[in-house]
C-alpha atoms as a PDB file:
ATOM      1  CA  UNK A   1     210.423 111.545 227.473  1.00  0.00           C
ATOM      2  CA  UNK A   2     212.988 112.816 229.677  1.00  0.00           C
ATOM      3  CA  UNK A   3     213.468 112.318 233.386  1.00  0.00           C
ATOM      4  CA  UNK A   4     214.528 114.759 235.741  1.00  0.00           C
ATOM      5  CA  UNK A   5     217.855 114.582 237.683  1.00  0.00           C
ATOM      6  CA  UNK A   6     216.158 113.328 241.102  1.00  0.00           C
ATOM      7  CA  UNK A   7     214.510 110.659 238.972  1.00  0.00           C
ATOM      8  CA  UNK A   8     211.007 111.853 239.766  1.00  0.00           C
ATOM      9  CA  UNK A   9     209.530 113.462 237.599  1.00  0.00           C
ATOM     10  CA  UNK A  10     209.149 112.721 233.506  1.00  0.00           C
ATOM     11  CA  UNK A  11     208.824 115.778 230.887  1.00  0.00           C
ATOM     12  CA  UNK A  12     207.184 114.176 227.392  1.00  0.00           C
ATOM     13  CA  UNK A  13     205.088 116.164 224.386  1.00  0.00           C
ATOM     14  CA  UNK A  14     201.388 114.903 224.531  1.00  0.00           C
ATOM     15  CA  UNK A  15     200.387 115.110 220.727  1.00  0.00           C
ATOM     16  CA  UNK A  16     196.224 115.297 220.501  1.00  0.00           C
ATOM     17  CA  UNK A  17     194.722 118.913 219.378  1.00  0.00           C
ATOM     18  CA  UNK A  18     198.302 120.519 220.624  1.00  0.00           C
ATOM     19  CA  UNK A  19     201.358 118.963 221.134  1.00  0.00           C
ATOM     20  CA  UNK A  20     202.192 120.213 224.740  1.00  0.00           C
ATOM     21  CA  UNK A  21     204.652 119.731 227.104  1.00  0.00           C
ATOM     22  CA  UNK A  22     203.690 117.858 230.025  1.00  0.00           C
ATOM     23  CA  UNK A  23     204.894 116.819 233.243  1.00  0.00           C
ATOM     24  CA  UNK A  24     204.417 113.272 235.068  1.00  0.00           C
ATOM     25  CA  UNK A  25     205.231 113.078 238.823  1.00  0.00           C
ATOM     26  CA  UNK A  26     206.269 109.206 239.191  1.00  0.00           C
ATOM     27  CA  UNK A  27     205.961 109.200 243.007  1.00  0.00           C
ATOM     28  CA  UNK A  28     201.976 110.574 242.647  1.00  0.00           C
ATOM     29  CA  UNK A  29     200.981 109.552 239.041  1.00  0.00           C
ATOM     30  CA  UNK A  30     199.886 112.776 238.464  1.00  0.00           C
ATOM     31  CA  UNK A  31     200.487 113.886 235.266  1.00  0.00           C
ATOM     32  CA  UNK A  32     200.155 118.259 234.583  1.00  0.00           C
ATOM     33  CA  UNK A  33     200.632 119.794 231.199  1.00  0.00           C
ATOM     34  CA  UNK A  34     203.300 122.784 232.036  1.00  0.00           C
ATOM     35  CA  UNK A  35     202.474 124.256 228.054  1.00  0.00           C
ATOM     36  CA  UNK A  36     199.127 125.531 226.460  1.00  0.00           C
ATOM     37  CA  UNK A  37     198.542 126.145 222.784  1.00  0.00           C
ATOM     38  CA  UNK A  38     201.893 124.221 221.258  1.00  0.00           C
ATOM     39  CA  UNK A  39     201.520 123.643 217.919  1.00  0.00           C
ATOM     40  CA  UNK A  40     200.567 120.482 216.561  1.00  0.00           C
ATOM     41  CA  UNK A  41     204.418 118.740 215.514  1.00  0.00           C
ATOM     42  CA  UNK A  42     204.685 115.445 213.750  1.00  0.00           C
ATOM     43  CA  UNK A  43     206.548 113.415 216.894  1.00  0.00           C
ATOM     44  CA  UNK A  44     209.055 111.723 213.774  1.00  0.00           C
ATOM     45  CA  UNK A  45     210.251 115.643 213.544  1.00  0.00           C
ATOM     46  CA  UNK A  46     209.979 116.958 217.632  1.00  0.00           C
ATOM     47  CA  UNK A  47     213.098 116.692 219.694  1.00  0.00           C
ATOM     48  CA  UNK A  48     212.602 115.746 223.158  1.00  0.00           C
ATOM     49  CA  UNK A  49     211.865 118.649 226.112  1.00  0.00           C
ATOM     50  CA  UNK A  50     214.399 118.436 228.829  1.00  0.00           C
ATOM     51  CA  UNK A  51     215.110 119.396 232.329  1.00  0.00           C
ATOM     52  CA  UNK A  52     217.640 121.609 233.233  1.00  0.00           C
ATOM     53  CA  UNK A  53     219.791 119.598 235.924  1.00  0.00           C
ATOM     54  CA  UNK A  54     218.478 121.144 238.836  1.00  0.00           C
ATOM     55  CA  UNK A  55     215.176 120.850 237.597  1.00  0.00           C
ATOM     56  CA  UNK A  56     213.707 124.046 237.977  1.00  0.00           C
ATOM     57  CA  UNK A  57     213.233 124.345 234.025  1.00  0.00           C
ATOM     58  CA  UNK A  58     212.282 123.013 230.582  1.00  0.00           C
ATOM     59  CA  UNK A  59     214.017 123.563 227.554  1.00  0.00           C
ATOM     60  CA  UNK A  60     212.158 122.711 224.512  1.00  0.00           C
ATOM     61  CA  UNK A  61     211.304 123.395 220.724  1.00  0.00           C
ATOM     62  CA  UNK A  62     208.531 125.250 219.021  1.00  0.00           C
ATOM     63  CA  UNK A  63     207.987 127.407 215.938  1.00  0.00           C
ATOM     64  CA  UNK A  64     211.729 127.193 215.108  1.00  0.00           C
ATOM     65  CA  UNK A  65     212.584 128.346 218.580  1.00  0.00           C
ATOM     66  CA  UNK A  66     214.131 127.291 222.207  1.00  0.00           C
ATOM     67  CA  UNK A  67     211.794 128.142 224.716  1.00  0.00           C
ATOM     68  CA  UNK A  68     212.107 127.572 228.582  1.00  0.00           C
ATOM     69  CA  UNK A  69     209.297 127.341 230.908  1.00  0.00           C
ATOM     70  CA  UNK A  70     209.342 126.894 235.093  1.00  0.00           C
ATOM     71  CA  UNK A  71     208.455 123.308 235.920  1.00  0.00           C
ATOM     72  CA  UNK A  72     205.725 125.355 238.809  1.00  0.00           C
ATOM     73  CA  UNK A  73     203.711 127.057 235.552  1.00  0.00           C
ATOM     74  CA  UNK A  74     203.487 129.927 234.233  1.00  0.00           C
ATOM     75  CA  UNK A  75     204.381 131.571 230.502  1.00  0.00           C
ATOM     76  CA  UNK A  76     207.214 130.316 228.311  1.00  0.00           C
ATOM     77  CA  UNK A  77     209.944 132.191 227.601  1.00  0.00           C
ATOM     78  CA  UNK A  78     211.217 132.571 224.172  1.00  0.00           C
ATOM     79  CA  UNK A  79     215.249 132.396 224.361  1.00  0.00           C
ATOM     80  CA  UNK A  80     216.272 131.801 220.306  1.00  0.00           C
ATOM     81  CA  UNK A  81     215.542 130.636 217.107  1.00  0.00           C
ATOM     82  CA  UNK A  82     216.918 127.190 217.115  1.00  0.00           C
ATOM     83  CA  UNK A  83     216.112 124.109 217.784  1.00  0.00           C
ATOM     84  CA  UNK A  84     217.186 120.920 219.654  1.00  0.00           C
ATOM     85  CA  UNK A  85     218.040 122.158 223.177  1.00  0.00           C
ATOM     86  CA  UNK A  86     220.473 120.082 225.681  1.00  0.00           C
ATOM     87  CA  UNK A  87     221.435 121.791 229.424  1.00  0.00           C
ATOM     88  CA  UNK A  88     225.275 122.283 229.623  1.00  0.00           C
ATOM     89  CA  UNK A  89     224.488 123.829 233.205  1.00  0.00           C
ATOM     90  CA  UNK A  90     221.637 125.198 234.888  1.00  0.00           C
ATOM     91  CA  UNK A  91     222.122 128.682 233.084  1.00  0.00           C
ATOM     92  CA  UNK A  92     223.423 127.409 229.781  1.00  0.00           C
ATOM     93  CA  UNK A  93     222.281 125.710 226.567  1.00  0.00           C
ATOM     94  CA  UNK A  94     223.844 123.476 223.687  1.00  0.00           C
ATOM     95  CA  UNK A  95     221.395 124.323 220.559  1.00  0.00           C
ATOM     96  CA  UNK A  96     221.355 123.516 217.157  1.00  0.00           C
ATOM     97  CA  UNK A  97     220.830 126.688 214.664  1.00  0.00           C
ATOM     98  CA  UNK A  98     221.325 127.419 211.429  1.00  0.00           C
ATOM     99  CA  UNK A  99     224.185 128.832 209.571  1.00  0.00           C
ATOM    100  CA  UNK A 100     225.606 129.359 206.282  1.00  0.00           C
ATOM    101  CA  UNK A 101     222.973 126.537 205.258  1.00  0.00           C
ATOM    102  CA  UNK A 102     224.452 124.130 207.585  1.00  0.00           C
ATOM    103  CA  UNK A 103     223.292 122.937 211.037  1.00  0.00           C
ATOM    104  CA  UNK A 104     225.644 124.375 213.517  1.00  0.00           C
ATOM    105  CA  UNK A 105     225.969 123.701 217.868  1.00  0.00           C
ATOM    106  CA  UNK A 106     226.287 126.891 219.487  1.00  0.00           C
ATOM    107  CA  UNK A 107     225.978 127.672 223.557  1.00  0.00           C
ATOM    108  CA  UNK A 108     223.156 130.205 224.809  1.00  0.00           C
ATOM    109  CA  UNK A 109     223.181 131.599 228.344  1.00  0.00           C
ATOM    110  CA  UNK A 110     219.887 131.378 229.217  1.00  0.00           C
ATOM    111  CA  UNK A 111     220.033 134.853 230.847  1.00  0.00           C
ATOM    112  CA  UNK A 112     221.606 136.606 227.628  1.00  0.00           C
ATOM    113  CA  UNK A 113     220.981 134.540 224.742  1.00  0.00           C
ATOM    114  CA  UNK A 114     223.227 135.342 222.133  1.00  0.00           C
ATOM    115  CA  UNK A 115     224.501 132.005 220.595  1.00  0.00           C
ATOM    116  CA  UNK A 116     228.146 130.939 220.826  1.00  0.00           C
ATOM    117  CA  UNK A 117     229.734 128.327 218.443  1.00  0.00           C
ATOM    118  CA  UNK A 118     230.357 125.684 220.224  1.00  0.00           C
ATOM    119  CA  UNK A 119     233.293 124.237 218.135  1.00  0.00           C
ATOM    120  CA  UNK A 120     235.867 127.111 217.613  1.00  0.00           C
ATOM    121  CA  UNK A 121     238.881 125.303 216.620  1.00  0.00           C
ATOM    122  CA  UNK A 122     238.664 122.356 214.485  1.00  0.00           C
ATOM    123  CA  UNK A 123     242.723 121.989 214.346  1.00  0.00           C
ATOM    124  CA  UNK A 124     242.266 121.094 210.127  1.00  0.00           C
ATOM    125  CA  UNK A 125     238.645 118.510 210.622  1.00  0.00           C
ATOM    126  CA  UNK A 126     236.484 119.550 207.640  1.00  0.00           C
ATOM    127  CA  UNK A 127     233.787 121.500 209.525  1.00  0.00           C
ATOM    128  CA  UNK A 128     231.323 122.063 206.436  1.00  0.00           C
ATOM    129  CA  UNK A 129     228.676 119.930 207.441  1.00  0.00           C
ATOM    130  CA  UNK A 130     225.680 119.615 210.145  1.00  0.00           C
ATOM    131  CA  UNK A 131     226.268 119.207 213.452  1.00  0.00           C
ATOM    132  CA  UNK A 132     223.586 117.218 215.234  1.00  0.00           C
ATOM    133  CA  UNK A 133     222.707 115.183 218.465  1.00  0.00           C
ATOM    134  CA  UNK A 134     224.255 116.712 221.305  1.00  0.00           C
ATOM    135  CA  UNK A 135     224.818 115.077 224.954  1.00  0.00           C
ATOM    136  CA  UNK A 136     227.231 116.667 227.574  1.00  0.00           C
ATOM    137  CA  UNK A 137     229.373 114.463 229.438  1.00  0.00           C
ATOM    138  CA  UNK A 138     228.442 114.154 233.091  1.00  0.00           C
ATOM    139  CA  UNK A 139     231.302 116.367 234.210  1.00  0.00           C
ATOM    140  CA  UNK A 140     229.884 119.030 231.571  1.00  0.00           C
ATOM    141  CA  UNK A 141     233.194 119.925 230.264  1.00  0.00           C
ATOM    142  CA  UNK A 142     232.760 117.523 226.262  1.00  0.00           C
ATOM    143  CA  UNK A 143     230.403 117.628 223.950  1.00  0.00           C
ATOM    144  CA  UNK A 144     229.592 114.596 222.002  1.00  0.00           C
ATOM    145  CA  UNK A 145     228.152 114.895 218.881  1.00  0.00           C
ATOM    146  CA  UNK A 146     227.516 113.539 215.084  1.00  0.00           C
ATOM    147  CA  UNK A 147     228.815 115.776 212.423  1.00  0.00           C
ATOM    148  CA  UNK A 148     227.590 114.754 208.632  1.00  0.00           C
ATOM    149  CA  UNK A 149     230.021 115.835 205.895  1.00  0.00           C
ATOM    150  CA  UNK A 150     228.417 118.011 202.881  1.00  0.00           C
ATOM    151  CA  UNK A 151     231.800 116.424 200.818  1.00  0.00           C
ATOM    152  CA  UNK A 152     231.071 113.205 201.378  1.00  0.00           C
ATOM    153  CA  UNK A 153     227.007 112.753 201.750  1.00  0.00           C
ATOM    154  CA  UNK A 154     227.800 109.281 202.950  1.00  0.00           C
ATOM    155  CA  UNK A 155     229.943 109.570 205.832  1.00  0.00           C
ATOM    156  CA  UNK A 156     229.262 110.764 209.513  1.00  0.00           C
ATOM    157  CA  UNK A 157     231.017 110.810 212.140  1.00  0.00           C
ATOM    158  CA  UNK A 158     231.436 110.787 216.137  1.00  0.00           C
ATOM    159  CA  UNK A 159     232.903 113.998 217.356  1.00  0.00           C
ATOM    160  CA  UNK A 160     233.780 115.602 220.565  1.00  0.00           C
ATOM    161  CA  UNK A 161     234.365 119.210 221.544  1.00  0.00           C
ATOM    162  CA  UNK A 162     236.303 120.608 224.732  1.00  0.00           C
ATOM    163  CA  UNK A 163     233.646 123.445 225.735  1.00  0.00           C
ATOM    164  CA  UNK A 164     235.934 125.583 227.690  1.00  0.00           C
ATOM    165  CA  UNK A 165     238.453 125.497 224.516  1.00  0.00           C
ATOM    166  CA  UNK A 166     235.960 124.974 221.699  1.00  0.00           C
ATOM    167  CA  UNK A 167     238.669 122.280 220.114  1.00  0.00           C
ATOM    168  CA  UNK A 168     237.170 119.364 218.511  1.00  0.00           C
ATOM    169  CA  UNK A 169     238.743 116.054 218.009  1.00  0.00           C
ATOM    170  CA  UNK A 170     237.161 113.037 215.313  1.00  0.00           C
ATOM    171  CA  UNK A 171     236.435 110.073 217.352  1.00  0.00           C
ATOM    172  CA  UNK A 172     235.346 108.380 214.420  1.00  0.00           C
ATOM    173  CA  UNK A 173     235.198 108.637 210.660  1.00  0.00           C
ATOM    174  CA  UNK A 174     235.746 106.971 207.069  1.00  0.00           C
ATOM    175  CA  UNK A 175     234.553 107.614 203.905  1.00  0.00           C
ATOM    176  CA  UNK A 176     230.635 105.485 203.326  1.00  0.00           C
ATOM    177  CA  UNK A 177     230.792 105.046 206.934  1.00  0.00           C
ATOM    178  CA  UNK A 178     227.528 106.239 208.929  1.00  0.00           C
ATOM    179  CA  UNK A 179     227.887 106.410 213.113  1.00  0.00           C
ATOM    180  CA  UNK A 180     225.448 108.772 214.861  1.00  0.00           C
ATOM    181  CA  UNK A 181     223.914 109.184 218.192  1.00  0.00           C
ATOM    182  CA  UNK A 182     226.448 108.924 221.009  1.00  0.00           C
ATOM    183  CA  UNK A 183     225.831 108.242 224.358  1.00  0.00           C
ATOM    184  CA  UNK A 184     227.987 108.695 227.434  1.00  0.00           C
ATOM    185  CA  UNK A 185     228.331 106.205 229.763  1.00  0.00           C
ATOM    186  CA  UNK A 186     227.616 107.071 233.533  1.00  0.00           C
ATOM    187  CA  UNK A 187     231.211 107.711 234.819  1.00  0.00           C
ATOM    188  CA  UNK A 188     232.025 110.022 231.343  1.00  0.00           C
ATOM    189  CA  UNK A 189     234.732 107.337 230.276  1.00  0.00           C
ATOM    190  CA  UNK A 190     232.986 105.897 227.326  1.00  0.00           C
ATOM    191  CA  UNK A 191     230.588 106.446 224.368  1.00  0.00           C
ATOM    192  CA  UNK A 192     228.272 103.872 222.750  1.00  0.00           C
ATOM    193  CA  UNK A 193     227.168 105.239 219.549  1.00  0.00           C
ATOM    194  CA  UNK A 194     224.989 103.523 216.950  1.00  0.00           C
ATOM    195  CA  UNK A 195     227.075 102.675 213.462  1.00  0.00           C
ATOM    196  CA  UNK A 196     226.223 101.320 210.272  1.00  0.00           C
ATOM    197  CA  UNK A 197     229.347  99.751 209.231  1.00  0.00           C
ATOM    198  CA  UNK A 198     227.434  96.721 207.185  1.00  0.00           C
ATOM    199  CA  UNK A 199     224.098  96.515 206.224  1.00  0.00           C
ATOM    200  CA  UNK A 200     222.501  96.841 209.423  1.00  0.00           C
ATOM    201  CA  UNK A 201     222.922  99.426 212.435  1.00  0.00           C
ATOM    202  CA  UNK A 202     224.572  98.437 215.213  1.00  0.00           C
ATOM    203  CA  UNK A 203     225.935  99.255 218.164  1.00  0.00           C
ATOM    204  CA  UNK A 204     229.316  99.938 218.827  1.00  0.00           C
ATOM    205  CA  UNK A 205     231.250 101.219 222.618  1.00  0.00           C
ATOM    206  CA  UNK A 206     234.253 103.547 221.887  1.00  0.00           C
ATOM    207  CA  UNK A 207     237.383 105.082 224.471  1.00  0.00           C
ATOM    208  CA  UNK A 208     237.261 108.767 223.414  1.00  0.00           C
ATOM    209  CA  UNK A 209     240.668 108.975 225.632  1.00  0.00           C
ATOM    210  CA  UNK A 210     242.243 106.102 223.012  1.00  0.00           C
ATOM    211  CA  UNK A 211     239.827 105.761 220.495  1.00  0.00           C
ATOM    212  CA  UNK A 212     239.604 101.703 221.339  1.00  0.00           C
ATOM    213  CA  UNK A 213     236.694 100.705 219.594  1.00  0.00           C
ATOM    214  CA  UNK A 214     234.741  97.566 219.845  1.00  0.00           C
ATOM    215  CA  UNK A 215     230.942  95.750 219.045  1.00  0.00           C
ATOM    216  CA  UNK A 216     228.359  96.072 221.822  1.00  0.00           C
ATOM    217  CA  UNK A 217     225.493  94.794 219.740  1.00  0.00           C
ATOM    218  CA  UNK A 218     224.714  93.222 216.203  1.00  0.00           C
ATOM    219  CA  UNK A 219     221.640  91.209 214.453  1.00  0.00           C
ATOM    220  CA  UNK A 220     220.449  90.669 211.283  1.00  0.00           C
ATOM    221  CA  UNK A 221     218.567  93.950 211.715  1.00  0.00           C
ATOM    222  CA  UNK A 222     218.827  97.219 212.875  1.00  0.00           C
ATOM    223  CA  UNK A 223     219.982  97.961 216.934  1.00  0.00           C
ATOM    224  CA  UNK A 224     219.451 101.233 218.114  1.00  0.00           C
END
């Protein structure tokens, strides 16, 4: 699920006969579904619908392609084929299409979608690889994201773009060394990611202005 920006409302995928898009009002309980027909989707392989921040939309995946749809009804539209849709702003979207056999971020005005690489200049950063798991930072001018080397199959790593520049910076990264899904923190000054640096995942807190790192959270077992 996702919640919207006031905190009211919840968009989740409702897998029985369909897998549709639903909304849940938290202050009512009432609960509407917002698509009709969606495809049946394994959940371990759907990505999460989303609100755009001033909730007026829903971004989400099916049939290999973004779609948006009013949160007060009516049809979908389709915007692109890609997949994996994040809200930059209430007009734009980070996606995640396919290129050269690789899994690139790119930026879509909602209004004219042509996709935009996000990541223009990588200043000498290998950049064959896929590019995965998106989240803006709450001032909406980074990207966080995991890129996974095709080089070095065992190594990803945290990265951040400026969107206005398209320059990327490594927060992270070392050869056998696995650290995916960043999170900012509330204020935009940190990122908790989750890294497999032993045997088990764990969780780890990291200064992107620094690149202090240090342990949030270990067990002997997997922390997500």
């Amino acid at each position: 699920p996702s919640i919207s920006t006031d905190g009211r409302r919840v968009a989740f995928i409702q897998d029985r006969d369909t897998s549709d898009v639903w909304l849940l009002d938290l202050e009512t309980g009432h609960a509407s579904r917002l698509t009709t027909g969606r495809q049946p989707m394994p959940y371990w392989e759907d990505t999460t619908p989303v609100f755009s921040p001033d909730g007026t939309r829903v971004a989400y995946a099916d049939e290999g392609a973004v779609r948006v749809v009013a949160t007060d009804g009516g049809p979908p539209r389709r915007i692109v084929e890609a997949g994996a849709p994040v809200w930059l702003d209430d007009a734009t979207l980070v996606v995640t299409i396919e290129r050269d056999d690789c899994g690139r971020l790119a930026v879509v005005d909602v209004a004219d979608p042509w996709p935009q690489r996000l990541g223009r200049d990588h200043g000498g950063l290998d950049d064959r690889g896929d590019e995965g798991g998106a989240v803006v930072s709450p001032d909406g001018r980074h990207v966080a994201y995991a890129f996974h080397s095709r080089a070095d199959l065992g190594r990803q790593e945290i990265r951040v773009v400026d969107v206005s520049t398209g320059a990327v910076r490594a927060l992270t990264g070392s050869p056998g060394i696995l650290d995916h899904q960043p999170v900012w923190s509330p204020d935009g000054t940190l990122l908790a990611f989750t890294a497999q640096r032993v045997e088990w995942w764990e969780l780890r807190l990291l200064d992107p202005a620094t690149g202090e790192e240090r342990l949030l959270a270990a067990a002997d077992g997997d922390v997500s």
